[in-house]
PDB file of N, CA and C in Angstrom:
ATOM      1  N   UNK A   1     -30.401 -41.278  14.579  1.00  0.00           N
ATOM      2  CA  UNK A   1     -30.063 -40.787  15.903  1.00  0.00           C
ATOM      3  C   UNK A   1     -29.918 -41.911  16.912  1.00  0.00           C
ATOM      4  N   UNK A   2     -30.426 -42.733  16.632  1.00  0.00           N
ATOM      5  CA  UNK A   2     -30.048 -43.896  16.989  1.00  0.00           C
ATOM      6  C   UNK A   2     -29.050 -44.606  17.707  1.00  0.00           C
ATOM      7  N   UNK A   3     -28.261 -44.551  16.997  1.00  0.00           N
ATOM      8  CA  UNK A   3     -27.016 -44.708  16.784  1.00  0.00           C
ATOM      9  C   UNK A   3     -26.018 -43.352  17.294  1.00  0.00           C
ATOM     10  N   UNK A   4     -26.239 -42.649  17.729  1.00  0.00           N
ATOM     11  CA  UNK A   4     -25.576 -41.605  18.092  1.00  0.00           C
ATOM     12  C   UNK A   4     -24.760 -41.671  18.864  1.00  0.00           C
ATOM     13  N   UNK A   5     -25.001 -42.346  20.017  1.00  0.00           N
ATOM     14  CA  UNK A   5     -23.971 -42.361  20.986  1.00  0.00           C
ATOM     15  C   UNK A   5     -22.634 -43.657  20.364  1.00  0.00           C
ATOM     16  N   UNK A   6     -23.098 -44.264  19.861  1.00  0.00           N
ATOM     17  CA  UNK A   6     -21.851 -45.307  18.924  1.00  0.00           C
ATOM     18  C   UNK A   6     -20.722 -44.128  17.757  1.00  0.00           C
ATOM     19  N   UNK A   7     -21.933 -43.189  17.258  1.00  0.00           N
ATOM     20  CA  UNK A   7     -20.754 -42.349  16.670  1.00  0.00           C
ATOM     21  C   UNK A   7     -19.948 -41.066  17.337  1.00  0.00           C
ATOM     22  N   UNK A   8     -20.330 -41.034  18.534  1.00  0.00           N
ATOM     23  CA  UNK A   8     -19.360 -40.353  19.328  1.00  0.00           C
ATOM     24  C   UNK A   8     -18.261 -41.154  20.026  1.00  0.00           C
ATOM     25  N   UNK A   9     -18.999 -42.328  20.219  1.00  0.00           N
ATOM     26  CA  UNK A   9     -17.986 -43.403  20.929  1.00  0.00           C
ATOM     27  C   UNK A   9     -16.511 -43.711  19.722  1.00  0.00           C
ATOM     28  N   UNK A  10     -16.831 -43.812  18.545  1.00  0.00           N
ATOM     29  CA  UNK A  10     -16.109 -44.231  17.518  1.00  0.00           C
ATOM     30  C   UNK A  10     -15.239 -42.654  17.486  1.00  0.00           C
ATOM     31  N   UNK A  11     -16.117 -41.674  17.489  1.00  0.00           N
ATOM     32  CA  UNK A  11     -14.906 -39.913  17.254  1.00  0.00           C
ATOM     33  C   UNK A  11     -13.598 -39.952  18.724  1.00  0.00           C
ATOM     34  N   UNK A  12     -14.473 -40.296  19.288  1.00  0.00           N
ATOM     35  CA  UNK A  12     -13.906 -39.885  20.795  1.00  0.00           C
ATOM     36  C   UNK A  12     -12.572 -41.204  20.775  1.00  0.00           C
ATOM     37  N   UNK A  13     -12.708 -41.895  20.212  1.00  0.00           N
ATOM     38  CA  UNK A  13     -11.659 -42.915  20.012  1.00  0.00           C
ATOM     39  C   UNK A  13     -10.589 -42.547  18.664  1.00  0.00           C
ATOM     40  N   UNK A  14     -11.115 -41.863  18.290  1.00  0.00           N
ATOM     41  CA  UNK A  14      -9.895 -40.905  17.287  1.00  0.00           C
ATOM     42  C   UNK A  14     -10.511 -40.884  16.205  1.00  0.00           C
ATOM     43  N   UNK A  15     -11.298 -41.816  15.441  1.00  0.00           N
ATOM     44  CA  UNK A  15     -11.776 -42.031  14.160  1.00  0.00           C
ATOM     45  C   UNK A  15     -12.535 -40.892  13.769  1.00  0.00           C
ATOM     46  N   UNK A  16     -12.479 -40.019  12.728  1.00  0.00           N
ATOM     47  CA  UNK A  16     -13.044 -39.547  12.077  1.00  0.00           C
ATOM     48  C   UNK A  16     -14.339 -39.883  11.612  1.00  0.00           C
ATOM     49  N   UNK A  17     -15.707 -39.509  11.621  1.00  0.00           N
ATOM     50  CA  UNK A  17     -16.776 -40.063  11.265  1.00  0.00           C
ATOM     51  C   UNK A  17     -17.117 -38.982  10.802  1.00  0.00           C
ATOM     52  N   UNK A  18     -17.726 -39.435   9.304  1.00  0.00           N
ATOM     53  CA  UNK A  18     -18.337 -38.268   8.172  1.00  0.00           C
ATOM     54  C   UNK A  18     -19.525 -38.646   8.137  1.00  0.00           C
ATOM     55  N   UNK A  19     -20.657 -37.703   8.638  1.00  0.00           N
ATOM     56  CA  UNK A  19     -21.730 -37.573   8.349  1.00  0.00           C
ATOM     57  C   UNK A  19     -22.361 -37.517   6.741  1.00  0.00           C
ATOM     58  N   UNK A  20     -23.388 -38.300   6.550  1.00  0.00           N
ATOM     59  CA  UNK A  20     -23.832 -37.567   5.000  1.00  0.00           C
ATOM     60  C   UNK A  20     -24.927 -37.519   5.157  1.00  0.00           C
ATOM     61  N   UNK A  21     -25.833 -36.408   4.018  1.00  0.00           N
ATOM     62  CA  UNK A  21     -26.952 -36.047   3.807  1.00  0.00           C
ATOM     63  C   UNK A  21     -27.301 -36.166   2.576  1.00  0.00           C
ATOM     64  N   UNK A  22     -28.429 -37.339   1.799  1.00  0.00           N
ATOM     65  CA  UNK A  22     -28.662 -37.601   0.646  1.00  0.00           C
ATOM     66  C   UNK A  22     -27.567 -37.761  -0.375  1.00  0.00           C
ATOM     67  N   UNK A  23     -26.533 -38.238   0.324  1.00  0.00           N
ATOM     68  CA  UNK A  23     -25.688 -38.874  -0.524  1.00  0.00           C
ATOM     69  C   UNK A  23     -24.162 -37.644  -0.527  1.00  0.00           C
ATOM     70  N   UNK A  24     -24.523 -36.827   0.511  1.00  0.00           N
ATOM     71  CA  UNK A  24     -23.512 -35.524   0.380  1.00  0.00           C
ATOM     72  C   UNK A  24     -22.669 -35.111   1.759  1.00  0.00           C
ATOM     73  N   UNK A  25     -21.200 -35.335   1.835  1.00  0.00           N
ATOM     74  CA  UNK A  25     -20.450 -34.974   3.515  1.00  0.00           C
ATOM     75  C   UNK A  25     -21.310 -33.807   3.699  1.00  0.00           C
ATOM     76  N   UNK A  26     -21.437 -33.381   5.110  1.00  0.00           N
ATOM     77  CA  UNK A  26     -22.150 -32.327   6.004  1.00  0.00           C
ATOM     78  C   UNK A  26     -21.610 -32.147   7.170  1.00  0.00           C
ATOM     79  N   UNK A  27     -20.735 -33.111   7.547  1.00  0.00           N
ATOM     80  CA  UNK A  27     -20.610 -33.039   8.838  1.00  0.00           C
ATOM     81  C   UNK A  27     -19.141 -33.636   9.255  1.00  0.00           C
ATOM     82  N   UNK A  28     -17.737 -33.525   9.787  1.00  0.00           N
ATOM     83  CA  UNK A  28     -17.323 -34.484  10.227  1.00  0.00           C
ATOM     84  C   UNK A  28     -16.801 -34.737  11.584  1.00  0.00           C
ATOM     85  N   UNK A  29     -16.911 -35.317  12.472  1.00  0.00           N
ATOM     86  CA  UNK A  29     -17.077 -35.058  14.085  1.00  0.00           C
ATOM     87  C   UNK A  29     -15.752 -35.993  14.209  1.00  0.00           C
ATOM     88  N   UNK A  30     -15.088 -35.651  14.842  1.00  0.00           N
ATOM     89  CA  UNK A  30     -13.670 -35.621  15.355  1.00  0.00           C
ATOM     90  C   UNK A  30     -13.339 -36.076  16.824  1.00  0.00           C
ATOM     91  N   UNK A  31     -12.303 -36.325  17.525  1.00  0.00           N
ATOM     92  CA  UNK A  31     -11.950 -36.068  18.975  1.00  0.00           C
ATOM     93  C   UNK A  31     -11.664 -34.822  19.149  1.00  0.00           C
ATOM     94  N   UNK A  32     -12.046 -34.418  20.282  1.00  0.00           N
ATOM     95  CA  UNK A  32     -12.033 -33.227  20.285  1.00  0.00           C
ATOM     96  C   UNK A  32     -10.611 -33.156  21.289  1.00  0.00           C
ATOM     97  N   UNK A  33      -9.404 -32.018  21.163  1.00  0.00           N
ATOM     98  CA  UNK A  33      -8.244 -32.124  21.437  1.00  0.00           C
ATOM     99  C   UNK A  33      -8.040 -31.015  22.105  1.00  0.00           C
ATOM    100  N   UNK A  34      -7.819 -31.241  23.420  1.00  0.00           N
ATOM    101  CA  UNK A  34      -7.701 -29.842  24.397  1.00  0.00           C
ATOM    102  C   UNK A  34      -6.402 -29.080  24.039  1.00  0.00           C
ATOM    103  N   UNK A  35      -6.649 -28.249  23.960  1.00  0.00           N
ATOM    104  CA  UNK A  35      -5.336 -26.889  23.670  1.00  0.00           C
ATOM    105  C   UNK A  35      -4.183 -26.875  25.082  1.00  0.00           C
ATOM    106  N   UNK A  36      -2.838 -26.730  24.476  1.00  0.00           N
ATOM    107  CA  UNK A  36      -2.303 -26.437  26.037  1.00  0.00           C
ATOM    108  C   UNK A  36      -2.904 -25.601  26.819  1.00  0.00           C
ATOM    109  N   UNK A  37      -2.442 -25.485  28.302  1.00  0.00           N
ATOM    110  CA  UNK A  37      -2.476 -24.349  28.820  1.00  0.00           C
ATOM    111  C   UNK A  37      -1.660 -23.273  28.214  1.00  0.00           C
ATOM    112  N   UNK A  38      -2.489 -22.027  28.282  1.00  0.00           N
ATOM    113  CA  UNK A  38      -1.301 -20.860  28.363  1.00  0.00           C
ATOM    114  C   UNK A  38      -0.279 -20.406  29.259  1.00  0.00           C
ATOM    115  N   UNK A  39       0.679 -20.614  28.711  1.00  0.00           N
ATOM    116  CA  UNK A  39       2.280 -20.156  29.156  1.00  0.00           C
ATOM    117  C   UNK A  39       2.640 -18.883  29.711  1.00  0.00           C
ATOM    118  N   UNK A  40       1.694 -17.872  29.229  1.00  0.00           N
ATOM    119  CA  UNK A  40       2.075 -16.258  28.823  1.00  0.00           C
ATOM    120  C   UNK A  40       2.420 -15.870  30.283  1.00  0.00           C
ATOM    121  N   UNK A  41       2.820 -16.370  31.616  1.00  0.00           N
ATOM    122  CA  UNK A  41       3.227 -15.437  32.981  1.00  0.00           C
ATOM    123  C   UNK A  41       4.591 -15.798  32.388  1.00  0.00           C
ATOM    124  N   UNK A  42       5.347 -14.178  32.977  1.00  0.00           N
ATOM    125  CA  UNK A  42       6.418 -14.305  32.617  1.00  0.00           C
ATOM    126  C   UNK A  42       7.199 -14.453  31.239  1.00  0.00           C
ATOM    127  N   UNK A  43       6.522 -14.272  29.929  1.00  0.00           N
ATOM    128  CA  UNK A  43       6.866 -14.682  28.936  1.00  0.00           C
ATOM    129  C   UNK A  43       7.610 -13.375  28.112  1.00  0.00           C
ATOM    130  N   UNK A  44       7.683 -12.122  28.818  1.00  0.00           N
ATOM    131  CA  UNK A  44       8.102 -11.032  28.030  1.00  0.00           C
ATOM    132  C   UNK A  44       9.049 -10.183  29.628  1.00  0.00           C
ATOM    133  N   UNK A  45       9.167 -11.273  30.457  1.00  0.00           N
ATOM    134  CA  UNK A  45      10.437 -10.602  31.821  1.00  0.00           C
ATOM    135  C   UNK A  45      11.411 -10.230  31.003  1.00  0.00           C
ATOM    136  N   UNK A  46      12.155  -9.193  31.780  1.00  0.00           N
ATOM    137  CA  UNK A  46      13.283  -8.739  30.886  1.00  0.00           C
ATOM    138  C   UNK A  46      13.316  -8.189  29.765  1.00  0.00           C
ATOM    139  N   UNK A  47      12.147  -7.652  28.788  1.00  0.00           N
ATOM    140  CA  UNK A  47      11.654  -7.649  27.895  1.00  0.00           C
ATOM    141  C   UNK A  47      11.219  -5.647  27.787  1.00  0.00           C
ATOM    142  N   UNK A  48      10.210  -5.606  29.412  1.00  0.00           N
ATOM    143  CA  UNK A  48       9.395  -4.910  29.060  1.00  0.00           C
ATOM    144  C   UNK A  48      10.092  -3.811  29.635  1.00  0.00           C
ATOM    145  N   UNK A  49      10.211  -2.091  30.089  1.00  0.00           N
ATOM    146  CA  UNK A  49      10.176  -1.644  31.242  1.00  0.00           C
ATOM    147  C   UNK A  49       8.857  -0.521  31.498  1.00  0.00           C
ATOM    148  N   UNK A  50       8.517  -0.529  32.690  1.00  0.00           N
ATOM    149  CA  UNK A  50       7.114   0.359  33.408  1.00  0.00           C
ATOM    150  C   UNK A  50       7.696   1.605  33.865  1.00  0.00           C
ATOM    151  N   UNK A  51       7.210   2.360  32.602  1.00  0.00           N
ATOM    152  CA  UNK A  51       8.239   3.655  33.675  1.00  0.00           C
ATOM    153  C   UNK A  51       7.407   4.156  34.645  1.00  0.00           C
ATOM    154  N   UNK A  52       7.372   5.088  35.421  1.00  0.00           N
ATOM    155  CA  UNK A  52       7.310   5.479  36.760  1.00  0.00           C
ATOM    156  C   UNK A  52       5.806   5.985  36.704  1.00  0.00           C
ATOM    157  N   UNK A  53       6.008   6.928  35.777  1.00  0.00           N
ATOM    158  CA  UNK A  53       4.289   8.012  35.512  1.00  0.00           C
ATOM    159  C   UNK A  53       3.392   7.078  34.804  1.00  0.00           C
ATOM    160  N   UNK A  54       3.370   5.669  34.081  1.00  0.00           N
ATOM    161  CA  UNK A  54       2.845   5.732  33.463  1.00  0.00           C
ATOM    162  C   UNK A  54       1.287   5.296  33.737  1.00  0.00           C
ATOM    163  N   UNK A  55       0.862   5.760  34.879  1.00  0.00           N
ATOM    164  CA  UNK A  55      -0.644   6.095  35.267  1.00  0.00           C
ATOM    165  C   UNK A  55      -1.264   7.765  35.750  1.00  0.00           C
ATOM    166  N   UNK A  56      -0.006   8.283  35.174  1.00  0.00           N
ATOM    167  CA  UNK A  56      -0.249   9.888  34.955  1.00  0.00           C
ATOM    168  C   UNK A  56      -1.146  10.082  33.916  1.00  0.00           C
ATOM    169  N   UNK A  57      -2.363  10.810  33.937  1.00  0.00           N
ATOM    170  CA  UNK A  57      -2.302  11.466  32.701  1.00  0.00           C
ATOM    171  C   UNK A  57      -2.492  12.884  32.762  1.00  0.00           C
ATOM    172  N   UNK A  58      -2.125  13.562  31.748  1.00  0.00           N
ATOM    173  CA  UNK A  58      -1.926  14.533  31.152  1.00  0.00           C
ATOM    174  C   UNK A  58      -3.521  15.393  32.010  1.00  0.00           C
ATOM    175  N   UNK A  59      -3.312  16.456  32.338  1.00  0.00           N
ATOM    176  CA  UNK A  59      -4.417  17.341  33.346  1.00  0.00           C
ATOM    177  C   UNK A  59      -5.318  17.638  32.421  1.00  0.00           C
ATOM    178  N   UNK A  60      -5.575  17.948  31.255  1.00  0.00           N
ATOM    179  CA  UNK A  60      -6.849  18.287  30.821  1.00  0.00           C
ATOM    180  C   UNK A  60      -7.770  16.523  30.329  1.00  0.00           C
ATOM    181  N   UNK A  61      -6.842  15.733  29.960  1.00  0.00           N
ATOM    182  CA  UNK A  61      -7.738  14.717  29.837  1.00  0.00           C
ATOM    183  C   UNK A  61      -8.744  13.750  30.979  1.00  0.00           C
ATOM    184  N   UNK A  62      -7.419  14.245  32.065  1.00  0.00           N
ATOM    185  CA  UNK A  62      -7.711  13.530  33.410  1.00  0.00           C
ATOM    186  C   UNK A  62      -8.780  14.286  34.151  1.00  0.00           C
ATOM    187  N   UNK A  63      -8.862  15.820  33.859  1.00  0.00           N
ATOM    188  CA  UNK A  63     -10.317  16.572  34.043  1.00  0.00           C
ATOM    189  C   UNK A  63     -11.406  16.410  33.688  1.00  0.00           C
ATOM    190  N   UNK A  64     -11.397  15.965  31.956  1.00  0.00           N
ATOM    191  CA  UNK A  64     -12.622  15.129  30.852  1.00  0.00           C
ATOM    192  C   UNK A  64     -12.864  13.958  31.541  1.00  0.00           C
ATOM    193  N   UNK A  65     -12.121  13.274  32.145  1.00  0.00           N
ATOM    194  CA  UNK A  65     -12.333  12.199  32.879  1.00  0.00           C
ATOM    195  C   UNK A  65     -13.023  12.278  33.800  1.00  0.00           C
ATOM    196  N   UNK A  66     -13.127  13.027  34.583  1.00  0.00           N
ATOM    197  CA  UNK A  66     -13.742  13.659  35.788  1.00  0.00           C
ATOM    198  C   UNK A  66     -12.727  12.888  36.892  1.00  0.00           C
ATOM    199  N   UNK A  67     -11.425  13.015  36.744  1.00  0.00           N
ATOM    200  CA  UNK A  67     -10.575  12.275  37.238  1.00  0.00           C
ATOM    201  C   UNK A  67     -10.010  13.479  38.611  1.00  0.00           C
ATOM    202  N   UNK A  68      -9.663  14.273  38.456  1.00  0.00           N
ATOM    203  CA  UNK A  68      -9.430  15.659  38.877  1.00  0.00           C
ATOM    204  C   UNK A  68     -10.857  16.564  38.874  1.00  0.00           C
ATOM    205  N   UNK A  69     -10.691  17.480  39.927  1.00  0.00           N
ATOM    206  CA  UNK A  69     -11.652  18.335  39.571  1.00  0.00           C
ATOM    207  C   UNK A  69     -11.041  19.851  38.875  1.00  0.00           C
TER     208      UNK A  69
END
């Protein structure tokens, strides 16, 4: 453990470092690589359409709901 912060220093610089345990890989610590951002505004325009009712519902469910009395 010692040495720990040298083997993050060495991952974080790209190198792959394989841990072993009694002679066996266990471990291998990496750079860790941020994901893009997500894109998804706008990614299905033109795509979709909202029809008019569709926050109607149907009167007996919307009663179970206690949506209506």
């Amino acid at each position: 453990m010692a040495r720990f912060s040298e083997v993050v220093e060495q991952a974080s610089r790209g190198q792959d470092v394989i841990i072993t345990s009694m002679g066996k890989r266990v471990v291998r610590m990496t750079r860790h690589e941020s994901a893009p951002p997500n894109q998804c505004f706008g990614l299905l325009r033109g795509q979709l359409r909202i029809v008019d009712d569709c926050d109607t519902w149907p009167e007996e469910i919307a009663r179970d709901l206690g949506m209506v009395d």
